[in-house]
PDB file of N, CA and C in Angstrom:
ATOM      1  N   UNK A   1     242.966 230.044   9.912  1.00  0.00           N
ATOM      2  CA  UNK A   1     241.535 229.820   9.790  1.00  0.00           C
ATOM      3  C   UNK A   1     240.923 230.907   8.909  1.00  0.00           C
ATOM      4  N   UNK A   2     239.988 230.310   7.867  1.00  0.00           N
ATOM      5  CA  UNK A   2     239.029 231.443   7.761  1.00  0.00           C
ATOM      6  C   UNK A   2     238.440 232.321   7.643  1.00  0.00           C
ATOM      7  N   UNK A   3     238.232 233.497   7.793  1.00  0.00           N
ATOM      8  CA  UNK A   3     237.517 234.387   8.519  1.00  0.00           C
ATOM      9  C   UNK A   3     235.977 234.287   8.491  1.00  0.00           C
ATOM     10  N   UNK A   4     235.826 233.511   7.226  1.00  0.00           N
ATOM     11  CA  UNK A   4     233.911 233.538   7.098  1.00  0.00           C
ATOM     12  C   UNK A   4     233.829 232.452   7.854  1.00  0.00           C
ATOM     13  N   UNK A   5     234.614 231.485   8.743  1.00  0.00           N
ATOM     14  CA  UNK A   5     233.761 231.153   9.166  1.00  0.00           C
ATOM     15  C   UNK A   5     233.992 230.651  10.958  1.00  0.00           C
ATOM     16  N   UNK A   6     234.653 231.829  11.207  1.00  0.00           N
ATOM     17  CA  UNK A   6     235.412 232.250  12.526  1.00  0.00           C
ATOM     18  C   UNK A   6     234.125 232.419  13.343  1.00  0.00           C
ATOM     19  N   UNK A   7     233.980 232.021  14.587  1.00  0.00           N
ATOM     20  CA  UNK A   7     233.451 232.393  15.764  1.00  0.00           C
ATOM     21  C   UNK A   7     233.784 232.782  16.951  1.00  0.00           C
ATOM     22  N   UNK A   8     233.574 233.772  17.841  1.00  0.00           N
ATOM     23  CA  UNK A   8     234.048 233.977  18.884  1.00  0.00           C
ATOM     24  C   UNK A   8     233.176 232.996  20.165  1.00  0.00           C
ATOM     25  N   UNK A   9     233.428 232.581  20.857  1.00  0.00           N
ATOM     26  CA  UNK A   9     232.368 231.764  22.440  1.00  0.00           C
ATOM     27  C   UNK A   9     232.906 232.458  23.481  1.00  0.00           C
ATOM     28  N   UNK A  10     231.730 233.269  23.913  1.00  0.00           N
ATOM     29  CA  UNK A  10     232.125 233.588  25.288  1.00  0.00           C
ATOM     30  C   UNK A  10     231.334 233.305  26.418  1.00  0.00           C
ATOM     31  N   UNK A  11     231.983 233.297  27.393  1.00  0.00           N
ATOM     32  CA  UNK A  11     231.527 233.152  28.564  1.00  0.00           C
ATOM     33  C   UNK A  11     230.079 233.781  29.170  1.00  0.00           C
ATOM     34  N   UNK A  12     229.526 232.215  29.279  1.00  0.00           N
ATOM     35  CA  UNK A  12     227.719 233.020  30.048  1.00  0.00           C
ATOM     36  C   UNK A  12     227.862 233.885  31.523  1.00  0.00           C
ATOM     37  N   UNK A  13     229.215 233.801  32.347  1.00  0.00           N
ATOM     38  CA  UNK A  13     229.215 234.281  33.514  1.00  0.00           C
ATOM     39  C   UNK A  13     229.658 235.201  33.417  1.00  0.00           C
ATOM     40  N   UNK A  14     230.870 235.532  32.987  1.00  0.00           N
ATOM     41  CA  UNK A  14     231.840 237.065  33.314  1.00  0.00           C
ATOM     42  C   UNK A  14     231.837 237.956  31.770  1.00  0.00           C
ATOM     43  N   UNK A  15     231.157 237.042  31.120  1.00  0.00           N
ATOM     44  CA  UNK A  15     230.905 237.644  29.259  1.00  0.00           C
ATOM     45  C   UNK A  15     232.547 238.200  28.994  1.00  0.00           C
ATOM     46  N   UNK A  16     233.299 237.048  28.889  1.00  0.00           N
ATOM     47  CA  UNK A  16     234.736 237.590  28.404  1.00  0.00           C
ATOM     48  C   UNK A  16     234.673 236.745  27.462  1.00  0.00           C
ATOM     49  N   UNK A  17     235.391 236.970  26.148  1.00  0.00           N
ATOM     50  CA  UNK A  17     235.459 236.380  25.251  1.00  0.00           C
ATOM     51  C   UNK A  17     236.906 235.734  25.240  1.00  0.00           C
ATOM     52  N   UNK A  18     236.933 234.018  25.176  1.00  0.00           N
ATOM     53  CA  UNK A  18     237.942 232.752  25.811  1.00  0.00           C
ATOM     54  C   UNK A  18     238.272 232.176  24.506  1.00  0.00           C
ATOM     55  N   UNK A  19     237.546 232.013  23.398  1.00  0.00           N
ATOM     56  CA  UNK A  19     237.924 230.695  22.813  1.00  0.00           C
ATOM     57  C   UNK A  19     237.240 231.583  21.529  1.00  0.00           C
ATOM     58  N   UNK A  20     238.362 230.923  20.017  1.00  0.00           N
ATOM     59  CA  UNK A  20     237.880 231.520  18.614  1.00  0.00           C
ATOM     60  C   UNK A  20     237.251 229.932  18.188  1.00  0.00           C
ATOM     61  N   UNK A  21     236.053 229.240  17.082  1.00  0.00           N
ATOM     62  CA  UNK A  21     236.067 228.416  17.076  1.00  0.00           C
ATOM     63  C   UNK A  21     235.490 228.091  15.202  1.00  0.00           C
ATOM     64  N   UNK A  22     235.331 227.453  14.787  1.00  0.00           N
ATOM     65  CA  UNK A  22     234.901 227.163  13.255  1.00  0.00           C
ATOM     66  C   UNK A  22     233.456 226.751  13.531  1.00  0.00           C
ATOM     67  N   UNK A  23     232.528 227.212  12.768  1.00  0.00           N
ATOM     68  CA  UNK A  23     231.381 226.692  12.568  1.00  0.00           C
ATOM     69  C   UNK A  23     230.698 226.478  10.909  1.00  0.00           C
ATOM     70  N   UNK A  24     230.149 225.135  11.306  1.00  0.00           N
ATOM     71  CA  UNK A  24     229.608 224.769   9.626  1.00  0.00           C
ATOM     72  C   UNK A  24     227.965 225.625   9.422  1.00  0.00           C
ATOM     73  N   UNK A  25     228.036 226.595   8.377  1.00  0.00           N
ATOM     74  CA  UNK A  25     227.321 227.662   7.920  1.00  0.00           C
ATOM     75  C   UNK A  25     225.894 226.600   8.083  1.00  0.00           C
ATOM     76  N   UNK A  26     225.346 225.946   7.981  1.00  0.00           N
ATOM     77  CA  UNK A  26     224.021 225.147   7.807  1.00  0.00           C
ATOM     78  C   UNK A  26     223.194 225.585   9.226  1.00  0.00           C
ATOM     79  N   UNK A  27     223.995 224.876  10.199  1.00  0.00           N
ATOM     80  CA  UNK A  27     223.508 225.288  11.463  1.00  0.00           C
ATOM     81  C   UNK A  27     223.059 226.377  11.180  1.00  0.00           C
ATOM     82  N   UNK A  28     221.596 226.112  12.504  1.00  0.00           N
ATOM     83  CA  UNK A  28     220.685 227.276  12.559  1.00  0.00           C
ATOM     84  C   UNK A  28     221.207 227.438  14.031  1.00  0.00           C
ATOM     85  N   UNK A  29     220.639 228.636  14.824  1.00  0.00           N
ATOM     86  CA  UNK A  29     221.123 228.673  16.096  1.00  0.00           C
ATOM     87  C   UNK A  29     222.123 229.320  16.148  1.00  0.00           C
ATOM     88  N   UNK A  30     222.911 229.916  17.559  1.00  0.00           N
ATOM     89  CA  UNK A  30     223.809 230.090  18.356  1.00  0.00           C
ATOM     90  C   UNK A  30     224.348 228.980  18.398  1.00  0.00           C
ATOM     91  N   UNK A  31     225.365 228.390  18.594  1.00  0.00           N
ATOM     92  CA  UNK A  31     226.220 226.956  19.044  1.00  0.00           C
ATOM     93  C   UNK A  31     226.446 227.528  20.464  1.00  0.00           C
ATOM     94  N   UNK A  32     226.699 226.230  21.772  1.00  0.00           N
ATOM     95  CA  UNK A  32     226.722 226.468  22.847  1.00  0.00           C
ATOM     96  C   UNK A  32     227.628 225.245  23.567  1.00  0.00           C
ATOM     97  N   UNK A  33     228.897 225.705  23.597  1.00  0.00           N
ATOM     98  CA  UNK A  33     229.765 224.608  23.874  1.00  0.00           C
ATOM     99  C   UNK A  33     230.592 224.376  26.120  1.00  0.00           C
ATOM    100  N   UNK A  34     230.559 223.735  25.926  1.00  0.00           N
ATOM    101  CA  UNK A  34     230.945 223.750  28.243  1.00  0.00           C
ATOM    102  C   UNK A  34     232.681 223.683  27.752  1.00  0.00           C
ATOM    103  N   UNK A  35     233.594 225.072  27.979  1.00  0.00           N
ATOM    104  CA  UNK A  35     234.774 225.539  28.027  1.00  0.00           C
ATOM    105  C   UNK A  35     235.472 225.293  29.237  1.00  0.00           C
ATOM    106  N   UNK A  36     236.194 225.586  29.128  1.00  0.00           N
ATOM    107  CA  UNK A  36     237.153 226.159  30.388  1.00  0.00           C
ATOM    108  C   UNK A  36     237.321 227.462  30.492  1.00  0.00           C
ATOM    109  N   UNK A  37     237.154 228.414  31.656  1.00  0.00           N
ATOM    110  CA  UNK A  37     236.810 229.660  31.873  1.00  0.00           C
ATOM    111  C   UNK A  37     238.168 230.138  32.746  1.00  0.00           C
ATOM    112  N   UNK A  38     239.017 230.995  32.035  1.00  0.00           N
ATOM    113  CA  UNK A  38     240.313 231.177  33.111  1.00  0.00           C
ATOM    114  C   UNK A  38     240.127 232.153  34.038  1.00  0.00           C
ATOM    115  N   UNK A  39     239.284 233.241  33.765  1.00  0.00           N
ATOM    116  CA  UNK A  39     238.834 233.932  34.598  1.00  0.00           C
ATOM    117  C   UNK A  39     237.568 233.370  35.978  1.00  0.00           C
ATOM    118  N   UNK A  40     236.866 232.727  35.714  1.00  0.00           N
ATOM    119  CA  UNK A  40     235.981 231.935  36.356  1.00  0.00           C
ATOM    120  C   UNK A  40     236.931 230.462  37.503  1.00  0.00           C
ATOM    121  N   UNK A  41     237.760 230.205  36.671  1.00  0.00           N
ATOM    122  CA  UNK A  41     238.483 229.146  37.083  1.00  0.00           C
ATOM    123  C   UNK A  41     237.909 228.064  37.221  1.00  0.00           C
ATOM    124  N   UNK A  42     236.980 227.796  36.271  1.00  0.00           N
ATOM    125  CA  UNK A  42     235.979 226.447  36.014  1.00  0.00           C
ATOM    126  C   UNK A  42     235.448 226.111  34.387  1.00  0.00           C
ATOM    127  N   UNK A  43     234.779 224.842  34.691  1.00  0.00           N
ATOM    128  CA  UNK A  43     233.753 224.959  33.496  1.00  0.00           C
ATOM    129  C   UNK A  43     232.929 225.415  33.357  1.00  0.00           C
ATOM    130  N   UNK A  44     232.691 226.667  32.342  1.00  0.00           N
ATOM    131  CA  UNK A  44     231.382 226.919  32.248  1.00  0.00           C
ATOM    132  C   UNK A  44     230.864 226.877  30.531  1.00  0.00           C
ATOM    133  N   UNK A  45     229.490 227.365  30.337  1.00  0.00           N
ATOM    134  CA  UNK A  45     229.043 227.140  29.077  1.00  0.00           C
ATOM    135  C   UNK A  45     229.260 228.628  28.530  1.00  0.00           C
ATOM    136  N   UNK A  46     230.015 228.328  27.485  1.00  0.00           N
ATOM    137  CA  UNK A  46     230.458 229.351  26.418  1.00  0.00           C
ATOM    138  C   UNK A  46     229.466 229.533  24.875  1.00  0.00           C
ATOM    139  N   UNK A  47     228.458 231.074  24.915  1.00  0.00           N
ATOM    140  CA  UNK A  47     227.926 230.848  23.842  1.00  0.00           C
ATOM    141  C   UNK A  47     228.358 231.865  22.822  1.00  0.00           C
ATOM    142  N   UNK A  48     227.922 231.193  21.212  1.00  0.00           N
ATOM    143  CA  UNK A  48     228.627 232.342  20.160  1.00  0.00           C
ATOM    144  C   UNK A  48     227.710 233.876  20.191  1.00  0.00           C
ATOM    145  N   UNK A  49     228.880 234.405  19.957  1.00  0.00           N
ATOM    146  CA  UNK A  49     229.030 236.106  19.925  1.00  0.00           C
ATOM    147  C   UNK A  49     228.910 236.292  18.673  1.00  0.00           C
ATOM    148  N   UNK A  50     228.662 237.361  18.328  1.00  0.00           N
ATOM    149  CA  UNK A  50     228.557 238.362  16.822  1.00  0.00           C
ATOM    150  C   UNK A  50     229.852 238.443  16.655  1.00  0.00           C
TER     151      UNK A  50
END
């Protein structure tokens, strides 16, 4: 992948960072996707990080 256009999503509960993901540069916003959380041991909503 990438690197310009790499994202990290992490976790809104335990703020661990789970999942690397691609995003199309246009989007305005944070992207905010419902993951799987291995630490949590559920679904939760994963938002992008710096």
């Amino acid at each position: 992948m990438s690197q310009e256009n790499l994202i990290k999503l992490e976790c809104t509960e335990c703020h661990r960072v789970n999942y690397f993901s691609k995003k199309n540069k246009k989007l305005k916003g944070r992207l905010e996707l419902k993951k799987f959380c291995e630490w949590c041991e559920s679904h939760k909503s994963h938002k992008e990080t710096k």
